[in-house]
Protein backbone atom coordinates (compact mmCIF):
# COMPACT_ATOMS: atom_id res chain seq x y z
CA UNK A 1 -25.51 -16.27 -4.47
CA UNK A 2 -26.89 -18.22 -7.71
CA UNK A 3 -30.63 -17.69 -6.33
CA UNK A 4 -29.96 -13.98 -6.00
CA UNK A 5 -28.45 -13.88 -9.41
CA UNK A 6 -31.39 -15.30 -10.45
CA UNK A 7 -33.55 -12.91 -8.87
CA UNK A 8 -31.37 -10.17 -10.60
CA UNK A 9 -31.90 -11.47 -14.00
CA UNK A 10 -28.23 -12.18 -14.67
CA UNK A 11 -27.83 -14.17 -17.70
CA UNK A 12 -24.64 -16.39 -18.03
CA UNK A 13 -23.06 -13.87 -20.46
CA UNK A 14 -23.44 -11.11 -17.44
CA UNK A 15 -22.04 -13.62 -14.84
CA UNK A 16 -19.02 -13.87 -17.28
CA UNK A 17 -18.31 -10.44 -17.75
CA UNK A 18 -18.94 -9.88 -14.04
CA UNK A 19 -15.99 -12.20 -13.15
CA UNK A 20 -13.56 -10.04 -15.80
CA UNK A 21 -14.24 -6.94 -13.90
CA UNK A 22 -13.90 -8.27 -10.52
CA UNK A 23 -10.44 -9.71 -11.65
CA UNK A 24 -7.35 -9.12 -9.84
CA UNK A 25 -5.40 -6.39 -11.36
CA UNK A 26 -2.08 -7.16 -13.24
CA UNK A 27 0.98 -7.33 -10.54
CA UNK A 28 3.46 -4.10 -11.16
CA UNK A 29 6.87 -5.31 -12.79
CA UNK A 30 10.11 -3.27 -12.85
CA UNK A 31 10.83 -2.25 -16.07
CA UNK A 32 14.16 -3.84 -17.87
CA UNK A 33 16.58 -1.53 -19.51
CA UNK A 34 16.82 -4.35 -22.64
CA UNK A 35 13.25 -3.97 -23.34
CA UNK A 36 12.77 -0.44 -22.24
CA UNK A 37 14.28 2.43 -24.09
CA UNK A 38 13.23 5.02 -21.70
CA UNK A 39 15.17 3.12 -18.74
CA UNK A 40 17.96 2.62 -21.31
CA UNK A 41 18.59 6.12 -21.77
CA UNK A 42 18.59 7.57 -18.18
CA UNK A 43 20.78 4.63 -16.67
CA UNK A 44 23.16 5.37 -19.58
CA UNK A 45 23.90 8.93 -18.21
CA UNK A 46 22.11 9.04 -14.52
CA UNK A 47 22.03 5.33 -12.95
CA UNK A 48 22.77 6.82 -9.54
CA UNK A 49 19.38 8.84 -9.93
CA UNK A 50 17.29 6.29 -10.77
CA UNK A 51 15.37 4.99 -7.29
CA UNK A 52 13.34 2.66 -8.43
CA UNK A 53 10.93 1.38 -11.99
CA UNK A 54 7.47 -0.25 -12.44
CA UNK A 55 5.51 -0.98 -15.01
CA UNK A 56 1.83 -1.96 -14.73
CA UNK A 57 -0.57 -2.02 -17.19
CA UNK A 58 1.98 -0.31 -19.94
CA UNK A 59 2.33 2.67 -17.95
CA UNK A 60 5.46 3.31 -17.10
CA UNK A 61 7.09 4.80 -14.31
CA UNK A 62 10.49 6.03 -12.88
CA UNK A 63 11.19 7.13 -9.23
CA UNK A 64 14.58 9.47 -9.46
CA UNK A 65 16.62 11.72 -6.95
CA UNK A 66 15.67 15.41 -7.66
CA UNK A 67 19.34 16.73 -7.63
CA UNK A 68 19.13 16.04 -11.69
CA UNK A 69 15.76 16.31 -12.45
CA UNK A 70 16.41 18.78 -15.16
CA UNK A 71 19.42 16.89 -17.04
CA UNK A 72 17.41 13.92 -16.86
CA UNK A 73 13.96 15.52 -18.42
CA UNK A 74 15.98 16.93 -21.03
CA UNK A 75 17.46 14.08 -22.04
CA UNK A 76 14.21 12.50 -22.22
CA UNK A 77 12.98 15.65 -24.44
CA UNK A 78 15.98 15.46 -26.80
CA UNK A 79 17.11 11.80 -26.75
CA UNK A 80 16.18 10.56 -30.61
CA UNK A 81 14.61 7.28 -29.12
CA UNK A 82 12.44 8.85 -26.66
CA UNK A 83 11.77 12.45 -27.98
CA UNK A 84 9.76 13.67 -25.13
CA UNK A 85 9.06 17.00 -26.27
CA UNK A 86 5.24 17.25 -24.24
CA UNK A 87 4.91 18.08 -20.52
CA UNK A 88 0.94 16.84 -20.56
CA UNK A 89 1.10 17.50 -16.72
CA UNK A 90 3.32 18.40 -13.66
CA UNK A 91 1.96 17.80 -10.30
CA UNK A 92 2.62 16.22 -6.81
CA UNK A 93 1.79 13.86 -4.04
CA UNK A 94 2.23 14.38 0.08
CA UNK A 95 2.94 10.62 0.77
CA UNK A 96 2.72 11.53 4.40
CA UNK A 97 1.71 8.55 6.66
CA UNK A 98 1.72 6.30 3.30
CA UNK A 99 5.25 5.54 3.15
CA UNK A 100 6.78 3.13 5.21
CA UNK A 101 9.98 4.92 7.18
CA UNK A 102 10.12 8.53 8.11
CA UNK A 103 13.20 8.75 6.04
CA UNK A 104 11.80 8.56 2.58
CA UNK A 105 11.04 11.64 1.20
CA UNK A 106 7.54 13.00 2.07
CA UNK A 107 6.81 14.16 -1.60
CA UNK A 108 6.59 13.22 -5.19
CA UNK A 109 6.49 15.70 -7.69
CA UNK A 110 4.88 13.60 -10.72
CA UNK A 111 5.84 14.73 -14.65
CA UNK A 112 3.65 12.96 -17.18
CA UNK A 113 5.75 12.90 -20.52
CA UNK A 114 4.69 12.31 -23.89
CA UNK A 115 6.47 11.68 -26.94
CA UNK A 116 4.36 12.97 -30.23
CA UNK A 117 7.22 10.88 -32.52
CA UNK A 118 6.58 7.39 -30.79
CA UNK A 119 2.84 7.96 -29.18
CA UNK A 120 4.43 6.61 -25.44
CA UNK A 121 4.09 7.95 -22.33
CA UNK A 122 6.14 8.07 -19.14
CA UNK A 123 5.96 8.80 -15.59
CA UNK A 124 8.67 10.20 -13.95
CA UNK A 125 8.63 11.09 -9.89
CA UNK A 126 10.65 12.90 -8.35
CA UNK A 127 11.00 12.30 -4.75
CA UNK A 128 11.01 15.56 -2.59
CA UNK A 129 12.15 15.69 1.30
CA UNK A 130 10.11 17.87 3.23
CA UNK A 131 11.54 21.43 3.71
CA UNK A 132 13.31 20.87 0.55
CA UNK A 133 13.30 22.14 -3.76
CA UNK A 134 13.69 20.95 -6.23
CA UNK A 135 14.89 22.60 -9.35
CA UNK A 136 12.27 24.45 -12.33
CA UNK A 137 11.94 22.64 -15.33
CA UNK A 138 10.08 25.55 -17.26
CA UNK A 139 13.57 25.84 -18.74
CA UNK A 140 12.99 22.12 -20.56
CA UNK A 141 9.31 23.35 -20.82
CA UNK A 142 7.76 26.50 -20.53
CA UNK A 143 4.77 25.43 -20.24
CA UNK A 144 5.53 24.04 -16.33
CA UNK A 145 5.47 27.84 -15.49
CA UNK A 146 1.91 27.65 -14.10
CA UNK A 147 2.19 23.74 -13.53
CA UNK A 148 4.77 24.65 -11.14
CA UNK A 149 3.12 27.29 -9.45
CA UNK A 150 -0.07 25.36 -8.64
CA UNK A 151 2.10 23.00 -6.61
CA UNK A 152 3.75 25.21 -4.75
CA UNK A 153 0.52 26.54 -4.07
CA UNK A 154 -2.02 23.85 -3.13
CA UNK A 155 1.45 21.69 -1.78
CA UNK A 156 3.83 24.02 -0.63
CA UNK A 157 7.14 22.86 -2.53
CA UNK A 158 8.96 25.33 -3.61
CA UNK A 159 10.47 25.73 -7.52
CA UNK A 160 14.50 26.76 -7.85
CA UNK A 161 14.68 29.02 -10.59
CA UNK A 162 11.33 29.73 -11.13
CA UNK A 163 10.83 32.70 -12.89
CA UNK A 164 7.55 33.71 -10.81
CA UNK A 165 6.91 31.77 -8.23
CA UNK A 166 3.82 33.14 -6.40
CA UNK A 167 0.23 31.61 -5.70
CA UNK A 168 -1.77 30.88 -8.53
CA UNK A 169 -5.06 30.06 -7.38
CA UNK A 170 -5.53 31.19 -3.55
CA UNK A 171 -5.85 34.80 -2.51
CA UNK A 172 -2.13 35.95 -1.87
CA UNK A 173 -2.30 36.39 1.84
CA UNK A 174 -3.79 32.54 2.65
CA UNK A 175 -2.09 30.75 4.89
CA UNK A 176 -1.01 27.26 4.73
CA UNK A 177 -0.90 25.20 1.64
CA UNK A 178 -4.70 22.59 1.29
CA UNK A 179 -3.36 19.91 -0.14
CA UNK A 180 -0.97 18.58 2.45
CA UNK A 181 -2.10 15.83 4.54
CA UNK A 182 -1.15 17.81 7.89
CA UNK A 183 -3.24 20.77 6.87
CA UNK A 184 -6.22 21.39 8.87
CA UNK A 185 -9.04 20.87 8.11
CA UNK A 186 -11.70 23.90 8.01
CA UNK A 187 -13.81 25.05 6.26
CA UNK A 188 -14.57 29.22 4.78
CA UNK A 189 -17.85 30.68 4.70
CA UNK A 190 -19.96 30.96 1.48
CA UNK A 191 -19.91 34.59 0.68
CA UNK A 192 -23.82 35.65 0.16
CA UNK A 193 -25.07 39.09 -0.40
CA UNK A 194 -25.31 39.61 3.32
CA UNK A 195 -22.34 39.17 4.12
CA UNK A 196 -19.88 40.01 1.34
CA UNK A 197 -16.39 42.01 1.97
CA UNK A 198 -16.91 45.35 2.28
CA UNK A 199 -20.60 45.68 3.01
């Protein structure tokens, strides 16, 4: 290995920096309602909810039950120590053949918070059966309208509430949702001059 780093014309400064990047990352750690406000806060009113924490890396992240994901997010929104008053995105995850039992719930529909009074920023997943909904939150932020379509489009969970619940980015009468893990895969001809719709 030396002789080849050698060859490569790695000084000892490169070596050095070459062992930082190839270091282990940091282990996750559950975050501790002392320390954390945002852990604080929910337990205070939802404990029950809360499935499980982590921190790694300063991100944080709460697991909860979706029965309450809309009292919890706007507590979060209007509590005066978090003051989570920006959805900066909404999406989801098909955990299907990643988690370990058939019994946990297939899908995690992810909210990244962020609070323009303290500059944090929080993950909080909700954790979706298959077959199931979960409840709108354009209600705590209007702005999940499309957010909220796109994953019931490209995931297939479906929005209570939602104002307009329809696909947002594939043609109305597509079947299927692409993003699951059991969809199959395929594959739709390039549309050319030759053979365009309609021609």
């Amino acid at each position: 290995m030396a002789d080849n780093d050698v060859r490569l014309g790695l000084t000892p400064t490169d070596l050095a920096l070459r062992e930082i990047t190839l270091k282990r990352p940091d282990p996750w750690v559950d975050l501790n309602a002392d320390e954390d406000v945002e852990l604080r806060v929910v337990q205070e009113a939802f404990a029950a909810d809360v499935v499980k924490t982590r921190k790694f890396r300063d991100e944080k992240t709460l697991w909860i039950k979706p029965e309450n994901v809309v009292a919890i997010l706007t507590l979060l929104r209007d509590h005066i120590e978090t003051q989570f008053s920006f959805l900066s995105d909404l999406t989801a995850v098909d955990l299907l053949k990643l988690n370990e039992s058939d019994a946990e719930p297939r899908f995690q529909v992810v909210y990244n918070l962020y609070s323009m009074a303290t500059f944090k920023r929080l993950r909080v997943n909700a954790l979706v059966p298959d077959g199931e909904s979960i409840h709108t939150v354009e209600g705590v932020w209007p702005a999940a309208n499309w957010l909220e379509r796109e994953v019931y489009d490209l995931m297939g969970i479906t929005f209570e509430g939602h104002s307009d619940l329809r696909r947002i980015q594939l043609p109305d009468d597509w079947i299927g949702h692409p993003l699951r893990k059991d969809e199959p895969l395929g594959g739709e001809e390039v549309e050319f001059s030759f053979n365009v719709r309609g021609r």
